[in-house]
N, C-alpha and C. Protein backbone atom coordinates (compact mmCIF):
# COMPACT_ATOMS: atom_id res chain seq x y z
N UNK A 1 6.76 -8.69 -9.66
CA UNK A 1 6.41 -8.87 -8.27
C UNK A 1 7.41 -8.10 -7.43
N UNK A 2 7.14 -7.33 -6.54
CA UNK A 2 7.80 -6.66 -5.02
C UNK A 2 7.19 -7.40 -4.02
N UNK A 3 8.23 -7.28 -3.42
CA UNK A 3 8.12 -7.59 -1.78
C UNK A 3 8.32 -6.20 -0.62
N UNK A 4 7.29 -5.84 0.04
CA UNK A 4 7.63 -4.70 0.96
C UNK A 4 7.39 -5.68 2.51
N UNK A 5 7.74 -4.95 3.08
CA UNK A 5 7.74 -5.14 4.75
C UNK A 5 7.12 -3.34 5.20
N UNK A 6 6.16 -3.97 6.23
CA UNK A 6 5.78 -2.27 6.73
C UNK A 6 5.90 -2.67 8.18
N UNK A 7 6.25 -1.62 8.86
CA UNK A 7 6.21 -2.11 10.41
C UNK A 7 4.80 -0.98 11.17
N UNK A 8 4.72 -0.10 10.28
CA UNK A 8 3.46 0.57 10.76
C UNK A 8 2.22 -0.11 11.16
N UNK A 9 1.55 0.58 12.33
CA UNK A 9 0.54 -0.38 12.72
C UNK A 9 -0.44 0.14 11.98
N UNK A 10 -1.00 -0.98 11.21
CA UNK A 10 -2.27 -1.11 10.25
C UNK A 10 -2.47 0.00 9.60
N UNK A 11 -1.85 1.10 9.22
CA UNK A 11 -1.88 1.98 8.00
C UNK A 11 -1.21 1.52 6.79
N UNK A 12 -1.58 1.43 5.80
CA UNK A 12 -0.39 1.37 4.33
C UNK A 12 -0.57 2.44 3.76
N UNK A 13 0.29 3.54 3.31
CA UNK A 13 0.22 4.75 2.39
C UNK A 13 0.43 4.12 0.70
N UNK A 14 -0.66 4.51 -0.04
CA UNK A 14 -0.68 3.93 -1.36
C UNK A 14 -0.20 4.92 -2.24
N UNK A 15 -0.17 4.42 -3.58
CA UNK A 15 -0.01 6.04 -4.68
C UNK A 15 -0.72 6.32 -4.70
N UNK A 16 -0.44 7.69 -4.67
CA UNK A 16 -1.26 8.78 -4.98
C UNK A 16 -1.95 9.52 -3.70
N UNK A 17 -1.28 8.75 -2.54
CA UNK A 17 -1.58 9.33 -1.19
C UNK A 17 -2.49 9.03 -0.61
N UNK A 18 -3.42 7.76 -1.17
CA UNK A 18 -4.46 7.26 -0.27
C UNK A 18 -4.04 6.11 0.91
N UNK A 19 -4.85 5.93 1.95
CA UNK A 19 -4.22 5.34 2.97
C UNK A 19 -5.29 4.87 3.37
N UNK A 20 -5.17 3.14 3.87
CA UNK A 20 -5.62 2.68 3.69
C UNK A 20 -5.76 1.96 5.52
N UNK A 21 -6.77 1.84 6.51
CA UNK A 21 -6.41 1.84 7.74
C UNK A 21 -7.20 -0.06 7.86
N UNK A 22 -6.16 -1.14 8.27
CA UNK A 22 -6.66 -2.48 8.19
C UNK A 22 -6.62 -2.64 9.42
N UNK A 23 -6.50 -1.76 10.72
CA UNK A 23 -6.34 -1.84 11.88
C UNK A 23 -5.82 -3.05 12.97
N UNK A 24 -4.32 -3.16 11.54
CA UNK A 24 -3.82 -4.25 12.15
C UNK A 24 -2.04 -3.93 11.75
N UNK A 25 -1.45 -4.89 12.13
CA UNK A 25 0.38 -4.25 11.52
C UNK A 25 0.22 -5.35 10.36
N UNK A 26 0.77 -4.43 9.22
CA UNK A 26 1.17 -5.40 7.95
C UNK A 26 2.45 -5.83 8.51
N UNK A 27 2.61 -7.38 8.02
CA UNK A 27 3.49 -8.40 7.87
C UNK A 27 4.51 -8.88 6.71
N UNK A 28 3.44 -8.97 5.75
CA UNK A 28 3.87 -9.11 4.35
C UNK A 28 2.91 -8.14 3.06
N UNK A 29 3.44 -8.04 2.52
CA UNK A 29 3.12 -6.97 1.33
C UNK A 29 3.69 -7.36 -0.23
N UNK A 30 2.47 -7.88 -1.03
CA UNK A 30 3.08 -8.62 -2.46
C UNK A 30 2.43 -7.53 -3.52
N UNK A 31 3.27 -7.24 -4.80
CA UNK A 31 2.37 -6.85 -5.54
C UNK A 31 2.13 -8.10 -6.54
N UNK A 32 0.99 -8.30 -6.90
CA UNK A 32 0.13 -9.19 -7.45
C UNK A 32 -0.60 -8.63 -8.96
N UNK A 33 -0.74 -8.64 -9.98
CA UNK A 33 -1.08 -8.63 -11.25
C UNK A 33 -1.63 -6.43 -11.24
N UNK A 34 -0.98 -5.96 -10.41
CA UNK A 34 -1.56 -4.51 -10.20
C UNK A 34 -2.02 -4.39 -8.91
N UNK A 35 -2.64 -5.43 -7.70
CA UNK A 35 -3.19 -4.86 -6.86
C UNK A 35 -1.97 -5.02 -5.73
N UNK A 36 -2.15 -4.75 -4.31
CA UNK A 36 -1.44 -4.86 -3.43
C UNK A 36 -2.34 -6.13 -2.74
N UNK A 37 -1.48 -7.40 -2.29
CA UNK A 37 -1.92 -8.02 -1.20
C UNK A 37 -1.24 -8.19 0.22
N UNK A 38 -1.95 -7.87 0.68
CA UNK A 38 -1.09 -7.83 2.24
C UNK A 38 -2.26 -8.41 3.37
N UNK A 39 -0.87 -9.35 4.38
CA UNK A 39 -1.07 -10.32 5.02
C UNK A 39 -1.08 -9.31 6.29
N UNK A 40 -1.99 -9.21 7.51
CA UNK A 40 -1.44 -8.70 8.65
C UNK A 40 -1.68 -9.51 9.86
N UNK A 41 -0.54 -9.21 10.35
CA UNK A 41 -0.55 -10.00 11.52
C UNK A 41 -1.18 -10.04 13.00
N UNK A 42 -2.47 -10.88 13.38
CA UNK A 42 -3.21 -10.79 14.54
C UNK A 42 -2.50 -10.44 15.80
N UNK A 43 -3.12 -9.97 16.64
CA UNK A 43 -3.07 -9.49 17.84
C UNK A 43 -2.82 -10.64 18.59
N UNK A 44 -1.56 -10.58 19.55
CA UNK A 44 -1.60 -11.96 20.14
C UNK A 44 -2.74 -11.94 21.44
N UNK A 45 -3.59 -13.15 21.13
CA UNK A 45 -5.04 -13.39 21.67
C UNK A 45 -5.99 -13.44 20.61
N UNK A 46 -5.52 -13.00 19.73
CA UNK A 46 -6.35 -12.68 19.07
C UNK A 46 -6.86 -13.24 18.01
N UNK A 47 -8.37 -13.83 17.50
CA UNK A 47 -8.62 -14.79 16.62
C UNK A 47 -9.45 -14.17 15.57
N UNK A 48 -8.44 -14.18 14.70
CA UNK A 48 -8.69 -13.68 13.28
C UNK A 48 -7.89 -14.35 11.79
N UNK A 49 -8.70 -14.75 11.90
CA UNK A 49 -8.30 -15.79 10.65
C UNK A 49 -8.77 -15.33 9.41
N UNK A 50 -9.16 -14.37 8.97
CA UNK A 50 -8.87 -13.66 7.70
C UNK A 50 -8.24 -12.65 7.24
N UNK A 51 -6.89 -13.09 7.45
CA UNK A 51 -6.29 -11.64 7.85
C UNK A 51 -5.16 -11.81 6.32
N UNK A 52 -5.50 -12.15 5.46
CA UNK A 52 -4.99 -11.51 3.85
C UNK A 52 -6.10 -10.47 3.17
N UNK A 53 -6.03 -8.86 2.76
CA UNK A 53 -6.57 -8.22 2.21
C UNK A 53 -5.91 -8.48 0.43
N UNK A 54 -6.70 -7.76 -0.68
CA UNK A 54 -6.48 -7.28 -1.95
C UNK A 54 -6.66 -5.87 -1.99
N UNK A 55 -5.68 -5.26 -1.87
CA UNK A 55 -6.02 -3.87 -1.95
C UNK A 55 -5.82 -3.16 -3.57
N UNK A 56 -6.61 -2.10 -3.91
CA UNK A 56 -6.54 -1.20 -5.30
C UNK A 56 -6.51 0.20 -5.16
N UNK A 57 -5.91 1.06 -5.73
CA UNK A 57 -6.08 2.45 -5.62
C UNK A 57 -6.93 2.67 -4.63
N UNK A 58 -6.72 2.64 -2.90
CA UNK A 58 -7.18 3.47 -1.81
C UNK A 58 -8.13 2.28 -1.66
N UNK A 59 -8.71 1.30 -2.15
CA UNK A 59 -10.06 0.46 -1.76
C UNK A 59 -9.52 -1.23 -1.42
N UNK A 60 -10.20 -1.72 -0.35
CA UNK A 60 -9.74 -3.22 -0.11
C UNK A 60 -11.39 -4.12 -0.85
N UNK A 61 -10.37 -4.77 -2.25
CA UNK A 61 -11.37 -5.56 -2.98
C UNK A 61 -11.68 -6.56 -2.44
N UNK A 62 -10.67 -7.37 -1.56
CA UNK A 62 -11.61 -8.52 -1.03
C UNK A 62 -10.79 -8.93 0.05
N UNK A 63 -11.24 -9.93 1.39
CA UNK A 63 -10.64 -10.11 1.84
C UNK A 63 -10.93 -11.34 1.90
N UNK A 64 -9.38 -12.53 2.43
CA UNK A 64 -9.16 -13.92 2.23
C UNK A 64 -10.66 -14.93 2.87
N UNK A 65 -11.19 -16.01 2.51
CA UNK A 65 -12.01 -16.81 2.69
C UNK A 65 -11.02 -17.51 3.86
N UNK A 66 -12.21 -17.71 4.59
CA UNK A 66 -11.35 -18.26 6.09
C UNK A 66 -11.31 -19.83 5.51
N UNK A 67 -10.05 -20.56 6.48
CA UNK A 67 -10.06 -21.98 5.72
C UNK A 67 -10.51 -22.75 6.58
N UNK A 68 -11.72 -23.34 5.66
CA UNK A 68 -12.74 -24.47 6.49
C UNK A 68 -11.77 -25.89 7.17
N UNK A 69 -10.49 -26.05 7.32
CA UNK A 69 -9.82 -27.06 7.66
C UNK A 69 -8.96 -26.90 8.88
N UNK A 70 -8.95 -27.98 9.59
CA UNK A 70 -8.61 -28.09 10.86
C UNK A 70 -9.68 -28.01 12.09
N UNK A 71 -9.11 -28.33 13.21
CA UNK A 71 -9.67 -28.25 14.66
C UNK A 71 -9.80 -27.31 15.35
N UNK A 72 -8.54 -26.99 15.18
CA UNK A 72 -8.24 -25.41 15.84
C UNK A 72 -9.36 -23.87 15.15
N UNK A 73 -9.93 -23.19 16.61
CA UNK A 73 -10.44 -22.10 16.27
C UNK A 73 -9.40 -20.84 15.78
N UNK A 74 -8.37 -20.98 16.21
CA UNK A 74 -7.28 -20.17 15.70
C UNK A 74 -6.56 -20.32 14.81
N UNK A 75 -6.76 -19.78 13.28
CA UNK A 75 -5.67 -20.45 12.33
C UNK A 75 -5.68 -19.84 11.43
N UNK A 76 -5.11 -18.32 11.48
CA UNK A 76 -4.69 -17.35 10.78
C UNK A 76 -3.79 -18.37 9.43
N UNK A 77 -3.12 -17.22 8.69
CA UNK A 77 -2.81 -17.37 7.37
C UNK A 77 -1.64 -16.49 7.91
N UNK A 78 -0.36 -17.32 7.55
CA UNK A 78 0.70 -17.28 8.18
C UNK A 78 1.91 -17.20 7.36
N UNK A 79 1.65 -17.04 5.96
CA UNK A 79 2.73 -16.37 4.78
C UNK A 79 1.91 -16.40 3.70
N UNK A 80 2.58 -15.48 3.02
CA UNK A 80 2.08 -15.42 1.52
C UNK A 80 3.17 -15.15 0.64
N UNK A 81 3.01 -15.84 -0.93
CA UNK A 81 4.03 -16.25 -1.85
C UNK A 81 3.37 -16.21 -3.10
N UNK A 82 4.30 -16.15 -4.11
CA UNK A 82 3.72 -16.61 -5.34
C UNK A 82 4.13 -18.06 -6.02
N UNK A 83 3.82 -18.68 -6.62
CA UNK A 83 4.24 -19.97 -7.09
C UNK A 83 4.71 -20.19 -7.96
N UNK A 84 5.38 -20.75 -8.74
CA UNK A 84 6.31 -20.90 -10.21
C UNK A 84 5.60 -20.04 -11.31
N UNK A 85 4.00 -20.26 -11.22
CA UNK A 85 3.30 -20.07 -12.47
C UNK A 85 2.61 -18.74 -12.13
N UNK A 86 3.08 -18.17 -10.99
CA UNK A 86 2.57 -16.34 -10.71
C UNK A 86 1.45 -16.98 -9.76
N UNK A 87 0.81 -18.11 -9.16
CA UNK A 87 -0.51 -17.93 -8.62
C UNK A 87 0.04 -17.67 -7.23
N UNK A 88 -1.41 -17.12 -6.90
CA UNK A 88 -0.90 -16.32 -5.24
C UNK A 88 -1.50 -17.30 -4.11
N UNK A 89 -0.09 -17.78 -3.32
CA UNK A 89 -0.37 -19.15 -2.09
C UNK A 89 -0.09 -18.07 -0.46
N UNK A 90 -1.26 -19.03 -0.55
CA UNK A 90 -1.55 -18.39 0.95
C UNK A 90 -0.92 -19.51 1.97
N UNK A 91 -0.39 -19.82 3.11
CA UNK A 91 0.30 -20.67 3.65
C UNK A 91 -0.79 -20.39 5.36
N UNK A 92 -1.35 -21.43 5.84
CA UNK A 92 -2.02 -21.41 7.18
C UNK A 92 -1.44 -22.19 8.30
N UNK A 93 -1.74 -21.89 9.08
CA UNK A 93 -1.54 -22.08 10.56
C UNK A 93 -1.61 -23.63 10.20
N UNK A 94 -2.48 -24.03 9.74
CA UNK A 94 -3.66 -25.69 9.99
C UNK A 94 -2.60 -26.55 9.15
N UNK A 95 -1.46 -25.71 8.81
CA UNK A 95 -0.25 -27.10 7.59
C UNK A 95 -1.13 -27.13 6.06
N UNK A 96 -1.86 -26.09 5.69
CA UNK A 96 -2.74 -26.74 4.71
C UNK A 96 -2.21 -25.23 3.56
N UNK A 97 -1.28 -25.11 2.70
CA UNK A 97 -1.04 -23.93 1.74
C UNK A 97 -2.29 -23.76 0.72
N UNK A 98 -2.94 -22.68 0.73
CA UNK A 98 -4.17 -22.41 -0.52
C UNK A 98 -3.60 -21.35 -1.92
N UNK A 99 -4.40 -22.03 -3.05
CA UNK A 99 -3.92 -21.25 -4.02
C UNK A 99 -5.28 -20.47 -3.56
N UNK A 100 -5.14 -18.86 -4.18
CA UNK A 100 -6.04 -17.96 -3.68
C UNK A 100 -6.46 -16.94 -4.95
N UNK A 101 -7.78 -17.04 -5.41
CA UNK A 101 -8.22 -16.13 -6.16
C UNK A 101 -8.16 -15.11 -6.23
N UNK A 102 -7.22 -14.37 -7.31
CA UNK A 102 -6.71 -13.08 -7.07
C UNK A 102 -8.57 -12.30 -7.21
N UNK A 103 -9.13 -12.85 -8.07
CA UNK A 103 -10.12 -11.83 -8.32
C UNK A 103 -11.16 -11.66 -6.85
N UNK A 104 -11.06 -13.04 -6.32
CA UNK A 104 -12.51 -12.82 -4.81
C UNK A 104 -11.99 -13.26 -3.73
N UNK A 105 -11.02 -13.63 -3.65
CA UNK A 105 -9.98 -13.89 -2.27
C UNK A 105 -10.26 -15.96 -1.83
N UNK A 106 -11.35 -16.18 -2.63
CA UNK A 106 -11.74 -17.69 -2.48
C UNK A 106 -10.86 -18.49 -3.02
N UNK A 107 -10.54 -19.73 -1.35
CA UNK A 107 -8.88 -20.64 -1.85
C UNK A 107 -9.77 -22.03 -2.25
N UNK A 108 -8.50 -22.84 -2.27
CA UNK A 108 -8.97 -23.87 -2.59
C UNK A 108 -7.33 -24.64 -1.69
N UNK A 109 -7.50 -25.73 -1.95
CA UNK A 109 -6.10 -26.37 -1.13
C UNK A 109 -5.43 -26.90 -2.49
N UNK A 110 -3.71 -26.35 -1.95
CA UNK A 110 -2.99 -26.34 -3.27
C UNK A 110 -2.03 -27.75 -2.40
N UNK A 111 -1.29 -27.73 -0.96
CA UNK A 111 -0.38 -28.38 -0.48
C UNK A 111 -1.10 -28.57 1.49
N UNK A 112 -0.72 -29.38 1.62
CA UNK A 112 -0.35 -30.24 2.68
C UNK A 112 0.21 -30.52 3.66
N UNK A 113 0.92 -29.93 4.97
CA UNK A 113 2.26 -30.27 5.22
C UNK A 113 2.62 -30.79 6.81
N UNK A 114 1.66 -31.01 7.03
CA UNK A 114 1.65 -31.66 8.47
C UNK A 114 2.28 -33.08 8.69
């Protein structure tokens, strides 16, 4: 696993020179079993709550399942981590952490924390 930080707005340059435009600023940047996942961070105003991609050689395989929990219309996905056992946790706005399918981006609720 790497950890990058990009401060570029919503470009990531990949290997091999493909570039990849999420028209947003990456935040966090994990590598994950080969692919890149990266978290970017909404526009303040701005309501977008699926904002974890899976990226592969130049292509975005999936992007995060919005989380059906809470009140709030605003409730981006607000870190991303890996967990003791390699699975990839997505951390939300709503206090609710999801483990997250590397293969289709679909979570499920791993933690709690409100």
């Amino acid at each position: 696993m790497s950890e990058l930080d990009s401060g570029l707005r919503g470009i990531l340059s990949l290997v091999g020179g493909k570039v990849i435009d999420l028209s947003r600023s990456a935040a966090q940047c994990l590598e994950v079993q080969g692919l890149l996942i990266v978290r970017v961070e909404p526009d303040v105003g701005d309501t977008y709550n699926r904002n974890v991609f899976a990226l592969d050689r130049g292509k975005i395989l999936w992007q995060i399942e919005e989380s059906p929990h809470g009140t709030e219309k605003d409730k981006p996905f607000t870190s991303i981590s890996l967990g003791r056992d390699g699975e990839l946790i997505a951390g939300n706005w709503n206090g609710v952490d999801y483990s997250v399918d590397i293969s289709d981006g679909t979570i499920q609720v791993k933690n709690f924390k409100k």
